[in-house]
C-alpha atoms as a PDB file:
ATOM      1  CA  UNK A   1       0.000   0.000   0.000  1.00  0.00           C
ATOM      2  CA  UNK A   2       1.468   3.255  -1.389  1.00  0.00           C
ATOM      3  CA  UNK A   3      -0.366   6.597   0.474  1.00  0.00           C
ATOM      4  CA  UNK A   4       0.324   9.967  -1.125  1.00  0.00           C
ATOM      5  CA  UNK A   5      -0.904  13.318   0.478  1.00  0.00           C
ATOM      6  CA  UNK A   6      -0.916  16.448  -0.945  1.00  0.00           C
ATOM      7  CA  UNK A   7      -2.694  19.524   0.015  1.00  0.00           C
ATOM      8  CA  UNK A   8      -0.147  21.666   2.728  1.00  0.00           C
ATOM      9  CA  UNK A   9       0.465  24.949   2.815  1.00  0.00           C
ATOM     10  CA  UNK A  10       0.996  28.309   4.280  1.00  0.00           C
ATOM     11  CA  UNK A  11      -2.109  29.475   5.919  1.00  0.00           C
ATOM     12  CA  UNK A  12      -2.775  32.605   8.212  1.00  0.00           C
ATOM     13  CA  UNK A  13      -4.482  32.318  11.656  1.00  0.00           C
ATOM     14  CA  UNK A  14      -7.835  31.844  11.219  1.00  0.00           C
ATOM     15  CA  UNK A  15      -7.801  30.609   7.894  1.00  0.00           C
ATOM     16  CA  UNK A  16      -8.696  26.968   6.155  1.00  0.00           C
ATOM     17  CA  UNK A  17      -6.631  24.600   4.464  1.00  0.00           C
ATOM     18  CA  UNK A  18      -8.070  20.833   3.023  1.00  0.00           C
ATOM     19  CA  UNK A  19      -5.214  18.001   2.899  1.00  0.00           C
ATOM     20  CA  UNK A  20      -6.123  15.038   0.673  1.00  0.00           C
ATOM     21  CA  UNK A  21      -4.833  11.460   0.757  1.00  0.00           C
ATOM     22  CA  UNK A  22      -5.009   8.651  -1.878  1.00  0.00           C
ATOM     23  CA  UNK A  23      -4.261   4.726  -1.118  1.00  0.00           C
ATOM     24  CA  UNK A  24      -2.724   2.828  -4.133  1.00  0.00           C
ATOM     25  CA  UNK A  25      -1.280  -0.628  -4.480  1.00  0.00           C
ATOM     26  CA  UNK A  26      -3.159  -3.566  -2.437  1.00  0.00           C
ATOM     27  CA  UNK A  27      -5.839  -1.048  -0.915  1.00  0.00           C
ATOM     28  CA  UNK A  28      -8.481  -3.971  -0.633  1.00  0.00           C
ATOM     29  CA  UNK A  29      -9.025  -4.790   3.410  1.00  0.00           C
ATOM     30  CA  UNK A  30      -7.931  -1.020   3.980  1.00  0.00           C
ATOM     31  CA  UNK A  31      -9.657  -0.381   7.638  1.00  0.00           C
ATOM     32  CA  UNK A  32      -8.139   2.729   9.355  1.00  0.00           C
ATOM     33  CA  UNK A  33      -7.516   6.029   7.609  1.00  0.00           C
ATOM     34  CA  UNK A  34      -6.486   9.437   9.186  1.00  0.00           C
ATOM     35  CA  UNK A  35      -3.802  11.490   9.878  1.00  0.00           C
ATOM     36  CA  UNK A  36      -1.177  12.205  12.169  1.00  0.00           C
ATOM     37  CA  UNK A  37       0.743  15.336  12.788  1.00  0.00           C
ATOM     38  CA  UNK A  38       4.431  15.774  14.586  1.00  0.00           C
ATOM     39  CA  UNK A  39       6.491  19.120  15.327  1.00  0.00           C
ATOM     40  CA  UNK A  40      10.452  19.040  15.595  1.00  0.00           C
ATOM     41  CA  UNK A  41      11.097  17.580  19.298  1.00  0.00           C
ATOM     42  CA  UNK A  42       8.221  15.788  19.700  1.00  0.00           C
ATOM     43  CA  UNK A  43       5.848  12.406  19.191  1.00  0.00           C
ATOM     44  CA  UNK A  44       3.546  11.987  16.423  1.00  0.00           C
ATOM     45  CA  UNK A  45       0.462  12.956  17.693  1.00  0.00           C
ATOM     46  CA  UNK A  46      -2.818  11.299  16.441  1.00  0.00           C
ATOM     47  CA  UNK A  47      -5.179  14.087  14.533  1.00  0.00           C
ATOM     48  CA  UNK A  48      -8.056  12.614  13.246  1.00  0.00           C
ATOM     49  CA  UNK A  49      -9.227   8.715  12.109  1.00  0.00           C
ATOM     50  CA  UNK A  50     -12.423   6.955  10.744  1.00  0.00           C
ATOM     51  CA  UNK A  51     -12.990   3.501  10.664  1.00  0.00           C
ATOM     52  CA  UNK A  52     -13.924   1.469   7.319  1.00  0.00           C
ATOM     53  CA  UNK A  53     -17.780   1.262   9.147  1.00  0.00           C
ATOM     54  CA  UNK A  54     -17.347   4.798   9.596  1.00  0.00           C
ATOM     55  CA  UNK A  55     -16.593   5.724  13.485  1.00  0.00           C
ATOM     56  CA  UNK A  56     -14.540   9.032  13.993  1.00  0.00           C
ATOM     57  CA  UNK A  57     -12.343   9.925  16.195  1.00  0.00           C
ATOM     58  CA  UNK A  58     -10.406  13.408  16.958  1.00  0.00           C
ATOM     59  CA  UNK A  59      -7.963  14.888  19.309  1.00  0.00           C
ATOM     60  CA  UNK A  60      -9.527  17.508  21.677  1.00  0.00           C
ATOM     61  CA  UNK A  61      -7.633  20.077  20.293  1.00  0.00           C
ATOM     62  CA  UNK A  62      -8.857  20.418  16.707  1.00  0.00           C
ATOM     63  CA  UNK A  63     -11.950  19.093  17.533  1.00  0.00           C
ATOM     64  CA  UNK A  64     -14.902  21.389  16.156  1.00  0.00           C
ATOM     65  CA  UNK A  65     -12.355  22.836  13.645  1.00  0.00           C
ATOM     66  CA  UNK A  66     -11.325  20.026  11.901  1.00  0.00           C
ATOM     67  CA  UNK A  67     -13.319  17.438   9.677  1.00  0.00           C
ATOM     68  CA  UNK A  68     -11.973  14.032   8.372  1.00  0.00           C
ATOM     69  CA  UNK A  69     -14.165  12.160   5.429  1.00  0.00           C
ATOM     70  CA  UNK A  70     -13.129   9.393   3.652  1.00  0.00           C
ATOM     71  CA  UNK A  71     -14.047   7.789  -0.179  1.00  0.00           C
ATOM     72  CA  UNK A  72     -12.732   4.417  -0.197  1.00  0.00           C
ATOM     73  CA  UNK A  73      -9.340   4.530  -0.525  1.00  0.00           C
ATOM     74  CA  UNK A  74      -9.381   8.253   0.005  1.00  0.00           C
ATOM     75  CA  UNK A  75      -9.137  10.585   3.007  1.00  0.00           C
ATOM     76  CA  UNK A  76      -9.389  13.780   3.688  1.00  0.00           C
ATOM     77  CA  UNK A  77      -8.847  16.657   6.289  1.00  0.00           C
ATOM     78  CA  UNK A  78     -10.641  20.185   6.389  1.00  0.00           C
ATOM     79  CA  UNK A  79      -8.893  22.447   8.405  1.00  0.00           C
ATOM     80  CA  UNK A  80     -10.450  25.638   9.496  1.00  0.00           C
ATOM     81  CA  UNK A  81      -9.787  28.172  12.033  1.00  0.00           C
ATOM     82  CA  UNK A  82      -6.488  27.350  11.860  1.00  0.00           C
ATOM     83  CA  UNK A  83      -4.313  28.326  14.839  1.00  0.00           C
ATOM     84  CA  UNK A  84      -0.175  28.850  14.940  1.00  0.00           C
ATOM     85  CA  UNK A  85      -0.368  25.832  17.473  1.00  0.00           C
ATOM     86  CA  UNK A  86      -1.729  23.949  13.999  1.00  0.00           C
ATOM     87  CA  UNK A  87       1.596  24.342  12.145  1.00  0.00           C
ATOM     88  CA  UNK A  88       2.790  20.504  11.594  1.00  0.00           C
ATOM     89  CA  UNK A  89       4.449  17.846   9.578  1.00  0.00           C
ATOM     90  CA  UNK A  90       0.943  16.012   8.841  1.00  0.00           C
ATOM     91  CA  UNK A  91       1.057  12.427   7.898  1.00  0.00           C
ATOM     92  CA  UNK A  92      -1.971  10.258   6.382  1.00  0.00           C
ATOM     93  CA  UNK A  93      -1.609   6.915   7.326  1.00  0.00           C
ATOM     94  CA  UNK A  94      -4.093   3.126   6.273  1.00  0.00           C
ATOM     95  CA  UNK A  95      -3.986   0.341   8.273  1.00  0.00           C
ATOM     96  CA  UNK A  96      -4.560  -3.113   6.734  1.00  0.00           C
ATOM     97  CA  UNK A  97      -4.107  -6.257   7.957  1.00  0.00           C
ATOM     98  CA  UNK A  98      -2.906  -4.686  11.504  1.00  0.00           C
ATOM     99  CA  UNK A  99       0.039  -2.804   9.959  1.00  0.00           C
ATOM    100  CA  UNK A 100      -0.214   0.542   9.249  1.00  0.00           C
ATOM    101  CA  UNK A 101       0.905   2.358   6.049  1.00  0.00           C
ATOM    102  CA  UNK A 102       2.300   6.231   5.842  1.00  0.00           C
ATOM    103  CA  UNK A 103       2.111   9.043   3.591  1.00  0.00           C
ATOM    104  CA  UNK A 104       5.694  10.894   2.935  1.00  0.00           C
ATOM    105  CA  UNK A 105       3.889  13.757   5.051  1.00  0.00           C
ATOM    106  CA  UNK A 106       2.870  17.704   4.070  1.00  0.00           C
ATOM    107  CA  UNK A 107       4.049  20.639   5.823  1.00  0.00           C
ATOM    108  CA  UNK A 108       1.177  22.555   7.536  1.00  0.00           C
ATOM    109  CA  UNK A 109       2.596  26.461   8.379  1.00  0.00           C
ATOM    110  CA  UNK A 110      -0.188  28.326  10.363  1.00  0.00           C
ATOM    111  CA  UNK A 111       1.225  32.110  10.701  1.00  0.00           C
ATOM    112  CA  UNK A 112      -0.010  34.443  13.524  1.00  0.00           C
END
């Protein structure tokens, strides 16, 4: 499984940005899609997922600001009301058959 993202960007404070993800390769049995984020120093940090049956899940913090869909093999991430705190490596990731796949990541840059 092959996941390419796309999507990054500058954005101001405030502002909206969509990041899109597509699944190649052996994408049959794909369960899991989302995306992760991670900032120099630290621990990728789990963003946003949806299940194959459709169950979501999203960290507090961009909760209410952020929205993940997904078409098949496809996810997706609207960001809006952006905030500095925002400004990430973000990483799409599909999980099939327990293992879990990654994206080469997209630079998120909120500016204040």
């Amino acid at each position: 499984v092959q996941l390419q993202a796309s999507g990054g960007g500058l954005a101001q404070a405030g502002g909206s940005l969509r990041l899109s993800c597509v699944a190649s390769g052996r994408i049959a049995g794909i369960q899991d899609m989302g995306w992760y984020r991670q900032t120099p120093g630290k621990s990728r940090e789990m963003v946003a997922r949806m299940s194959y049956a459709g169950f979501i899940d999203y960290a507090d913090s961009v909760k209410g600001r952020f929205t993940i869909s997904r078409d098949e093999a496809k996810v997706f991430l609207e960001m809006s009301n952006l905030k500095p705190e925002d400004t990430a490596v973000y990483y799409c990731y599909g999980e099939r058959a327990r293992f879990d796949y990654w994206g080469q990541g997209t630079q998120v840059t909120v500016s204040s």
